[in-house]
Protein backbone atom coordinates (compact mmCIF):
# COMPACT_ATOMS: atom_id res chain seq x y z
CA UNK A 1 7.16 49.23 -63.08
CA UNK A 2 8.18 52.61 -62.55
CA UNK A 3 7.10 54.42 -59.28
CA UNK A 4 8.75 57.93 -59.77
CA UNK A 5 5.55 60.25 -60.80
CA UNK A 6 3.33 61.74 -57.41
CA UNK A 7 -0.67 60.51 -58.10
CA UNK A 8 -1.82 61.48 -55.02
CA UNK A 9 -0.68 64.74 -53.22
CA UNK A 10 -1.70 65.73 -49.44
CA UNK A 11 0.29 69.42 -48.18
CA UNK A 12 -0.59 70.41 -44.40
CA UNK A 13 -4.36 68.31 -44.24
CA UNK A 14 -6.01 68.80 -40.74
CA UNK A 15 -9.34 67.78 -39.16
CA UNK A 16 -10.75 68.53 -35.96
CA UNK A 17 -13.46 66.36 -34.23
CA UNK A 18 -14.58 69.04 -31.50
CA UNK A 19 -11.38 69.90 -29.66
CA UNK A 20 -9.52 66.85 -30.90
CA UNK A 21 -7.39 66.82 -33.71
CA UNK A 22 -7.63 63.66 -35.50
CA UNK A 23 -5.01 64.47 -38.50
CA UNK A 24 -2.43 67.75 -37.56
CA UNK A 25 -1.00 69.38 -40.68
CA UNK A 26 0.24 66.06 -42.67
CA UNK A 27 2.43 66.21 -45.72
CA UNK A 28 2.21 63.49 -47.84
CA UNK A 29 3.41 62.55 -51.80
CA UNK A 30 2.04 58.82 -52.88
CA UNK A 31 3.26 57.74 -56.09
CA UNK A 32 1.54 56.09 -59.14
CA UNK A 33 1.45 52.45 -59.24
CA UNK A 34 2.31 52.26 -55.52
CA UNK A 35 1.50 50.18 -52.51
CA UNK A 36 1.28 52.93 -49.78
CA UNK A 37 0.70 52.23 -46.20
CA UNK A 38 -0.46 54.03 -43.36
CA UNK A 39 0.34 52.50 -40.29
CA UNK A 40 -0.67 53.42 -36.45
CA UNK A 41 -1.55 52.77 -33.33
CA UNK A 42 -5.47 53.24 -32.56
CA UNK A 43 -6.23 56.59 -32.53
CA UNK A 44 -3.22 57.81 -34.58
CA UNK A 45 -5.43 59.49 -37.45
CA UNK A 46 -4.90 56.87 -40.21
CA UNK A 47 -8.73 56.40 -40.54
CA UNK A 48 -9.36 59.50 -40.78
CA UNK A 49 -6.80 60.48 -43.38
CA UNK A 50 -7.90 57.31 -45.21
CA UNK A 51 -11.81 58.77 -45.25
CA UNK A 52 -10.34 62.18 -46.04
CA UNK A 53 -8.47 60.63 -49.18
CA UNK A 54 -12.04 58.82 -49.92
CA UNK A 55 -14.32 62.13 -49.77
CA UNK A 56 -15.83 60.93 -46.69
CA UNK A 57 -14.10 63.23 -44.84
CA UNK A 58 -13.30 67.03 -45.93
CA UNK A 59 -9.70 68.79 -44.28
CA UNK A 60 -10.89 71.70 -42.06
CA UNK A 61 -7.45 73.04 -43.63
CA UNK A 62 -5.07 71.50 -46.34
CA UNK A 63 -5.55 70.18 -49.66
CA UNK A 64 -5.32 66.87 -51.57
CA UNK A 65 -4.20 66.72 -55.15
CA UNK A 66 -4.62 63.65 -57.31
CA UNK A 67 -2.74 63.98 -60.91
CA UNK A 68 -2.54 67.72 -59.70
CA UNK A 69 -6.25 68.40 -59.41
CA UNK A 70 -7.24 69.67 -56.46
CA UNK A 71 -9.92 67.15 -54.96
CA UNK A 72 -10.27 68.25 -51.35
CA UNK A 73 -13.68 68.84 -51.24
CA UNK A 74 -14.77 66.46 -54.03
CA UNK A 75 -18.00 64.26 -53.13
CA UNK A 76 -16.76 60.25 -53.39
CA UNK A 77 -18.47 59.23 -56.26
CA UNK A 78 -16.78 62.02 -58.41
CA UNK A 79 -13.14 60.79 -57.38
CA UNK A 80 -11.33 58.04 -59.41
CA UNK A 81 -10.89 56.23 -55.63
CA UNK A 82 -12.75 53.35 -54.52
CA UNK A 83 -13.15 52.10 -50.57
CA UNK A 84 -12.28 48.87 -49.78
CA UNK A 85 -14.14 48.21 -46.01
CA UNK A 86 -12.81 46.40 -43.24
CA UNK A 87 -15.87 44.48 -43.21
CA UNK A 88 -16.23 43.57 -47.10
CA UNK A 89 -19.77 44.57 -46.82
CA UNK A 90 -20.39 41.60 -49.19
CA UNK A 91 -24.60 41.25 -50.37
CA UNK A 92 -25.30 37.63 -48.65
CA UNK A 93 -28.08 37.55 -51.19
CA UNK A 94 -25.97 38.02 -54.48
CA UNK A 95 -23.73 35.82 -56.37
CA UNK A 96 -19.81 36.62 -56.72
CA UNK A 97 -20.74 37.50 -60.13
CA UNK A 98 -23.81 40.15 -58.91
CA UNK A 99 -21.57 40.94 -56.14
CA UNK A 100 -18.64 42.14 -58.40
CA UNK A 101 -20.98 44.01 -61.16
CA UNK A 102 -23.15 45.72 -59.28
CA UNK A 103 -21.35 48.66 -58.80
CA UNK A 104 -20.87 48.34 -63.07
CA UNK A 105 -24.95 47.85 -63.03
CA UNK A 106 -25.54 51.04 -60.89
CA UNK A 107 -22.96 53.13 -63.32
CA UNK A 108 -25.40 51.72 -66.40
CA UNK A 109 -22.44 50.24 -67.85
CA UNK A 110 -23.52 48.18 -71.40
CA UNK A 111 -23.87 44.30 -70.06
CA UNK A 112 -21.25 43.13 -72.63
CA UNK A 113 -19.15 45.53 -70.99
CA UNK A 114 -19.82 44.30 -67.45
CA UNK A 115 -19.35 40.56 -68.93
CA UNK A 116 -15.73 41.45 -70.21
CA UNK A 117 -14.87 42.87 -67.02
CA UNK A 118 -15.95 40.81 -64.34
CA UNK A 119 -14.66 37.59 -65.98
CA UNK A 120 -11.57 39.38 -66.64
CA UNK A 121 -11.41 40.46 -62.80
CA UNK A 122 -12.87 37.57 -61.64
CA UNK A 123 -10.02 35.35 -63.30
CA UNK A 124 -7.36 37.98 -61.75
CA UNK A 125 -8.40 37.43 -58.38
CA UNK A 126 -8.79 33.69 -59.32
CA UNK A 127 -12.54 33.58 -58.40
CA UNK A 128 -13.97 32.38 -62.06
CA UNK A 129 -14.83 29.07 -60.84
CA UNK A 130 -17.24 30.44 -57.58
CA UNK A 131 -19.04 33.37 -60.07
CA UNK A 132 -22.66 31.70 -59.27
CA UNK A 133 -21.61 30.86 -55.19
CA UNK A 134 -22.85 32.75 -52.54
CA UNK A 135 -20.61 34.70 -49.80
CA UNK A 136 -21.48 32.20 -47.25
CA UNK A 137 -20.34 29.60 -49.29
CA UNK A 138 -17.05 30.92 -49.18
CA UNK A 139 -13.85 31.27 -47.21
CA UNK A 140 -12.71 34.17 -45.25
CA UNK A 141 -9.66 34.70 -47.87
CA UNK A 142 -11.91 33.89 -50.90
CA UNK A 143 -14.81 36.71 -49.54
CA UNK A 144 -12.27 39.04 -49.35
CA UNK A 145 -10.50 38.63 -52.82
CA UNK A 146 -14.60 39.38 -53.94
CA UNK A 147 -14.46 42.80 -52.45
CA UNK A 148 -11.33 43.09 -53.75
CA UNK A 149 -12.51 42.60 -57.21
CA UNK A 150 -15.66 44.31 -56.65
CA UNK A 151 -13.63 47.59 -55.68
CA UNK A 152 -11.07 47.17 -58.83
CA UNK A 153 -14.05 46.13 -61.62
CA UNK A 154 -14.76 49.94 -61.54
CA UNK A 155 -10.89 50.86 -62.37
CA UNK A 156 -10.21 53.25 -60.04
CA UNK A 157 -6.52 55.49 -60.25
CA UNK A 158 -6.35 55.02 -56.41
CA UNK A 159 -7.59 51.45 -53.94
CA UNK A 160 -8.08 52.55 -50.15
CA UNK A 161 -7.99 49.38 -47.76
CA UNK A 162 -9.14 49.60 -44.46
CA UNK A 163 -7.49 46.98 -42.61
CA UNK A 164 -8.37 44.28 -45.00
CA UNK A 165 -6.58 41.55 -43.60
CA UNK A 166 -7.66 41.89 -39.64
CA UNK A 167 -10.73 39.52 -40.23
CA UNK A 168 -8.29 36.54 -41.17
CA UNK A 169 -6.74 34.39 -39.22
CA UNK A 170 -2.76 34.40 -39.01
CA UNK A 171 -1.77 31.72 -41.83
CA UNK A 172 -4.69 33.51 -44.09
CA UNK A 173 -3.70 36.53 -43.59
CA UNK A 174 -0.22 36.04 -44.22
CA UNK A 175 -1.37 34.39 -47.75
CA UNK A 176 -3.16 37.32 -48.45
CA UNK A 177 -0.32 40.02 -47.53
CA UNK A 178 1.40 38.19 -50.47
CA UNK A 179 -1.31 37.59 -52.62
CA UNK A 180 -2.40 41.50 -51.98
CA UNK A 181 0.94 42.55 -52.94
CA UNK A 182 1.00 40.33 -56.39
CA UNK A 183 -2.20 41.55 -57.35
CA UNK A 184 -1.41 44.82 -57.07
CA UNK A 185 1.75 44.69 -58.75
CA UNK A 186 0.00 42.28 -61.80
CA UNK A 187 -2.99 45.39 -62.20
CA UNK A 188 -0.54 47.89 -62.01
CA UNK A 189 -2.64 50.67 -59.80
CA UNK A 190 -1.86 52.57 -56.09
CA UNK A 191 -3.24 50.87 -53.25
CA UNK A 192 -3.37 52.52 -50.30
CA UNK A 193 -3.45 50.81 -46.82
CA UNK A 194 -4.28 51.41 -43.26
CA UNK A 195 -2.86 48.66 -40.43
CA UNK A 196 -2.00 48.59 -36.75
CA UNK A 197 -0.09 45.79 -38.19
CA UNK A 198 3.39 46.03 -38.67
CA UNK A 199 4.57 42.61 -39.59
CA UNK A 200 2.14 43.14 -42.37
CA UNK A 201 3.37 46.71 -43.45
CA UNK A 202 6.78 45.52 -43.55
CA UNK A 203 5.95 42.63 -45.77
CA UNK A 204 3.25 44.65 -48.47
CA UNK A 205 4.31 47.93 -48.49
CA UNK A 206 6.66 50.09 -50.91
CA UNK A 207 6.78 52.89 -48.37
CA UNK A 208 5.15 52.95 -44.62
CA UNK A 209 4.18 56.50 -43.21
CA UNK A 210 3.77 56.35 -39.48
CA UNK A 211 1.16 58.38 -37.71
CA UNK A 212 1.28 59.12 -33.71
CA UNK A 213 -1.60 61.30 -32.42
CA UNK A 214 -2.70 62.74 -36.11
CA UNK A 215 1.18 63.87 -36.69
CA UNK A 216 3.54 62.08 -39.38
CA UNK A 217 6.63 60.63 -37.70
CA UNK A 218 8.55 59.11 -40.50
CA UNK A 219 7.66 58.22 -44.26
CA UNK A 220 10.22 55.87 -46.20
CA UNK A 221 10.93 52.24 -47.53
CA UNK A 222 10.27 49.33 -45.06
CA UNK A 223 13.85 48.43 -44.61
CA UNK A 224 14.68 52.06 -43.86
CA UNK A 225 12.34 52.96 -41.41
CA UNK A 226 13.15 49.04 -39.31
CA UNK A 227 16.77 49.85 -39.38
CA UNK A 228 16.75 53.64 -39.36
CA UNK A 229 13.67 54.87 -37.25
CA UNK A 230 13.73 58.57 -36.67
CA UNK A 231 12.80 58.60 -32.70
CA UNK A 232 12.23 56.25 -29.76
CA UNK A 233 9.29 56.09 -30.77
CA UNK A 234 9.40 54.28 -34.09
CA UNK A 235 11.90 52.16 -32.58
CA UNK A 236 9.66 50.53 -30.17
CA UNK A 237 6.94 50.46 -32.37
CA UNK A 238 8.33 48.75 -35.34
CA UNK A 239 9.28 45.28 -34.60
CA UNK A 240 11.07 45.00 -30.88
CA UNK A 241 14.26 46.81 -29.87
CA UNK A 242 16.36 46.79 -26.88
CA UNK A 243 16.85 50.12 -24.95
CA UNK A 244 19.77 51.16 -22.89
CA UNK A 245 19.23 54.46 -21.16
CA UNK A 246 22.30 56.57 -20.50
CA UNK A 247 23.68 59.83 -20.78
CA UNK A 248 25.82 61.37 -24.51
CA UNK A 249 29.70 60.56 -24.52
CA UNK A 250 32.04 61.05 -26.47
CA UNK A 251 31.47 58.19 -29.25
CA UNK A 252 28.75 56.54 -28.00
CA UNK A 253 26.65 56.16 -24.46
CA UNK A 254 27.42 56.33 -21.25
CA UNK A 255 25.18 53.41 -18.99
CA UNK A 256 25.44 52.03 -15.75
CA UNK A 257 27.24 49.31 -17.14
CA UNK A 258 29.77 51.01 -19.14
CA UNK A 259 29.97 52.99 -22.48
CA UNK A 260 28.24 51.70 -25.80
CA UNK A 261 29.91 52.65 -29.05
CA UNK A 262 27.40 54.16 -31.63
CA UNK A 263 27.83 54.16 -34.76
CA UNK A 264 25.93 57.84 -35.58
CA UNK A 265 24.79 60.05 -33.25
CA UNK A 266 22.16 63.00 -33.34
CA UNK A 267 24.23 66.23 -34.68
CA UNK A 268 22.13 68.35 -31.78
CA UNK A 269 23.27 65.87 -28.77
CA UNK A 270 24.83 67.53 -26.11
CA UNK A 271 27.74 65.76 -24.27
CA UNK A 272 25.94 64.85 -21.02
CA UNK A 273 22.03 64.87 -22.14
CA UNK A 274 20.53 62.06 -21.36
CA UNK A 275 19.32 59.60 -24.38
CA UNK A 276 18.71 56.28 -25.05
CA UNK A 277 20.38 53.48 -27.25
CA UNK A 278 18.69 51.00 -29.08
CA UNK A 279 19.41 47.59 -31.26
CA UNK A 280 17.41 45.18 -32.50
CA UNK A 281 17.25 42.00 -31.14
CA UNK A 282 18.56 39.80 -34.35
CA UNK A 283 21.78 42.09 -34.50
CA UNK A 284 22.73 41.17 -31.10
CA UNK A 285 25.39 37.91 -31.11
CA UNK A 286 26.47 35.13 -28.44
CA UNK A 287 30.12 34.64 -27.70
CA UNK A 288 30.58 37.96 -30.41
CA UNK A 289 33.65 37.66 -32.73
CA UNK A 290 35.27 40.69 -34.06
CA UNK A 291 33.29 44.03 -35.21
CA UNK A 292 31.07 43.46 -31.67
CA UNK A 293 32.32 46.68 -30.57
CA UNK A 294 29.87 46.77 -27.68
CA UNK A 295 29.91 43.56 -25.50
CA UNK A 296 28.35 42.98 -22.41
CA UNK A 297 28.12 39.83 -19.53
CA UNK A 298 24.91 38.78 -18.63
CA UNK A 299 22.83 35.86 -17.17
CA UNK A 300 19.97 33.87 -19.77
CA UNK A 301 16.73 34.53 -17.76
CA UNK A 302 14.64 33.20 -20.40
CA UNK A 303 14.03 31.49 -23.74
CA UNK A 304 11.62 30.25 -26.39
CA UNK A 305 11.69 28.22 -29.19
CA UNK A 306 10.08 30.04 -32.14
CA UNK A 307 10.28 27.10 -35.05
CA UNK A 308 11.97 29.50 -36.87
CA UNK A 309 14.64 30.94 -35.09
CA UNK A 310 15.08 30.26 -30.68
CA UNK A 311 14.49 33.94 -28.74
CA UNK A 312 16.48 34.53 -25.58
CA UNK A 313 16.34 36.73 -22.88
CA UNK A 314 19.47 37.80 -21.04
CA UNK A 315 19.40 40.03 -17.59
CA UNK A 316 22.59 42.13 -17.62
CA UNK A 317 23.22 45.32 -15.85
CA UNK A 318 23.22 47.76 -18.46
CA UNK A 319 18.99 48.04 -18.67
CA UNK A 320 16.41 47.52 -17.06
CA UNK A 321 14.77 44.62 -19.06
CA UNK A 322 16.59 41.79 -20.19
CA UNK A 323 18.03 41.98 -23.83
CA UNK A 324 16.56 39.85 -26.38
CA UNK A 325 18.09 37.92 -28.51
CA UNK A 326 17.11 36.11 -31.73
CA UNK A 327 19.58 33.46 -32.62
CA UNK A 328 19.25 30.41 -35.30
CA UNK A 329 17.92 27.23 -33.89
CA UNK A 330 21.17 25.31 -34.75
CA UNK A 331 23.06 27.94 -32.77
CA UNK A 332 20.72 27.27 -29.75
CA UNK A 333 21.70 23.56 -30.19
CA UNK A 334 25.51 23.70 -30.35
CA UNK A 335 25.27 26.38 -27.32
CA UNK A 336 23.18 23.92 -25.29
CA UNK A 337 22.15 27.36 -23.35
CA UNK A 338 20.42 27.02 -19.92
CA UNK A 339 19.16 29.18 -18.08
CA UNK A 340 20.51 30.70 -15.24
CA UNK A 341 24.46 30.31 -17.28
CA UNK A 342 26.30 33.53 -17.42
CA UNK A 343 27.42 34.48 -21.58
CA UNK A 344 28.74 37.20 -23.42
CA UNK A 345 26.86 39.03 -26.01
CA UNK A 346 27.80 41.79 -28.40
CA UNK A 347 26.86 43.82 -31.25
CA UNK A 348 28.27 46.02 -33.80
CA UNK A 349 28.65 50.01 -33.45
CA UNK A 350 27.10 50.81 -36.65
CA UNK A 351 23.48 48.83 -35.30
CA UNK A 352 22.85 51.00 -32.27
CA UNK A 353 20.97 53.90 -32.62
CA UNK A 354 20.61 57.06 -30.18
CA UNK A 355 17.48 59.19 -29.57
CA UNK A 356 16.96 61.92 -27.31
CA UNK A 357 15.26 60.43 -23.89
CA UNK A 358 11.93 61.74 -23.83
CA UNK A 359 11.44 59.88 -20.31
């Protein structure tokens, strides 16, 4: 499935909520056929941008373009976009089947019609079987693939999701990011998402734009924005990072505890200015080999078994938080790591980043 022609357009959109500015001047191009996420902290003007995509919201400045038509100041119900709520917003007194056509039924689409399409739907979201239950006969994960089908019945060009998952519980929701992502792949249309979640960005998304105080940050692919972010900030909000505060040197960072070697540093850094280096904990290696430019002696403070991998905190004197580590459970078995025990740890050049120290 191609993903190379813009649907959706947005070039310099504000809104203002009294003296506050919710969204400030965002640039954004969302493909067709894509799964688009907008992810921020509370208060980072994702809602809003979401609502202003919708038509619930108009841009005190800025314009929004979908297939090159301007549709800024649209009403919703004469956009090809539907709203998918946070909430479902599910009738308790409707079947799945009255739940998913009624929006069909309002539109005075011919019943055959409706029939066709909310079996067809139905059997997408593999619901067929529960058309004549209730929503409180229902799971949390099976109420939400309704208002999932109850948004796409009506074939919209674009699917806005408000959080859709932050009702589940963990293993449901984790289902869903996967059975979100297959469905939208299998009906072939753009959904666009808004999370504080970034786990569940990471896992969904074709691209991630990050929003901090109604301003874009960074827009790109999931692995590029994890490995690459753009500023401290992005660095300690996606996934966890370990920061080393210094001052610019020649190749690298100068610390407290000696000089890291960086693999790329800003082309404006000034020998001298202070900055800070981070890495992410699952580059960082115990007992490092070769290619662990940067090493450093520390003492284990800390650990926890995850299942999955063990995590494990080392104090050294190059921060001022211990480093965290993510190593492989056998790895934690053949070390036979206590704490208190003094190790080496080191990491490659090329997975340290530098950002200006905003501190």
């Amino acid at each position: 499935m191609t993903r190379s022609q813009v649907l959706l357009s947005i070039r310099n959109a504000t809104k203002r909520f009294g003296r506050a500015t919710a969204v400030d001047s965002v640039s954004l191009d969302i493909l067709e056929n894509e799964f688009f996420a907008l992810l921020g902290a509370s208060g980072s003007g994702k809602t809003t941008l979401l609502r202003m995509l919708a038509g619930f919201e108009t841009p005190d400045s800025g314009e929004i373009y979908l297939d090159g038509v301007e549709i800024s100041r649209r009403p919703p119900n004469r956009r090809p976009v539907n709203l998918m709520f946070q909430s479902y917003a599910l009738f308790p007194h409707m079947t799945v089947y009255r739940n998913v056509a009624y929006g069909l039924e309002m539109e005075r689409v011919a019943k055959p019609e409706i029939k066709r399409r909310v079996d067809e739907i139905l059997g997408t979201v593999q619901l067929a079987s529960f058309a004549d239950a209730r929503p409180n006969q229902l799971s949390g994960g099976q109420r939400q693939r309704v208002a999932l089908a109850r948004a796409l019945v009506k074939r919209p060009r674009v699917l806005l999701l408000d959080e859709p998952l932050s009702a589940l519980d963990k293993k449901l929701r984790e289902a869903m990011q996967i059975e979100l992502k297959r469905l939208q792949d299998e009906i072939g249309i753009t959904f666009v998402v808004v999370t504080h979640d970034q786990e569940e960005s990471l896992v969904m998304s074709d691209r991630i734009a990050i929003l901090r105080d109604g301003a874009l940050l960074q827009c790109g692919e999931p692995r590029a924005v994890y490995e690459r972010p753009v500023n401290f900030y992005v660095a300690d909000f996606i996934g966890v990072s370990n920061f080393v505060r210094g001052r610019i040197a020649e190749g690298g960072l100068a610390t407290d505890g000696g000089n890291l070697v960086c693999g790329a540093i800003p082309r404006n850094a000034r020998l001298g200015a202070r900055a800070v280096a981070s890495v992410r904990p699952e580059r960082i290696k115990l007992f490092p080999g070769g290619g662990t430019e940067n090493r450093l002696t520390g003492m284990i403070e800390a650990k926890a078994y995850r299942g999955t991998d063990m995590q494990v905190h080392v104090r050294t004197g190059s921060s001022e938080k211990p480093f965290v580590l993510r190593i492989g459970p056998e790895s934690a078995d053949s070390a036979r790591l206590g704490i208190g025990e003094r190790i080496e740890i080191g990491w490659a050049a090329a997975h340290t980043r530098i950002f200006e120290d905003s501190n």
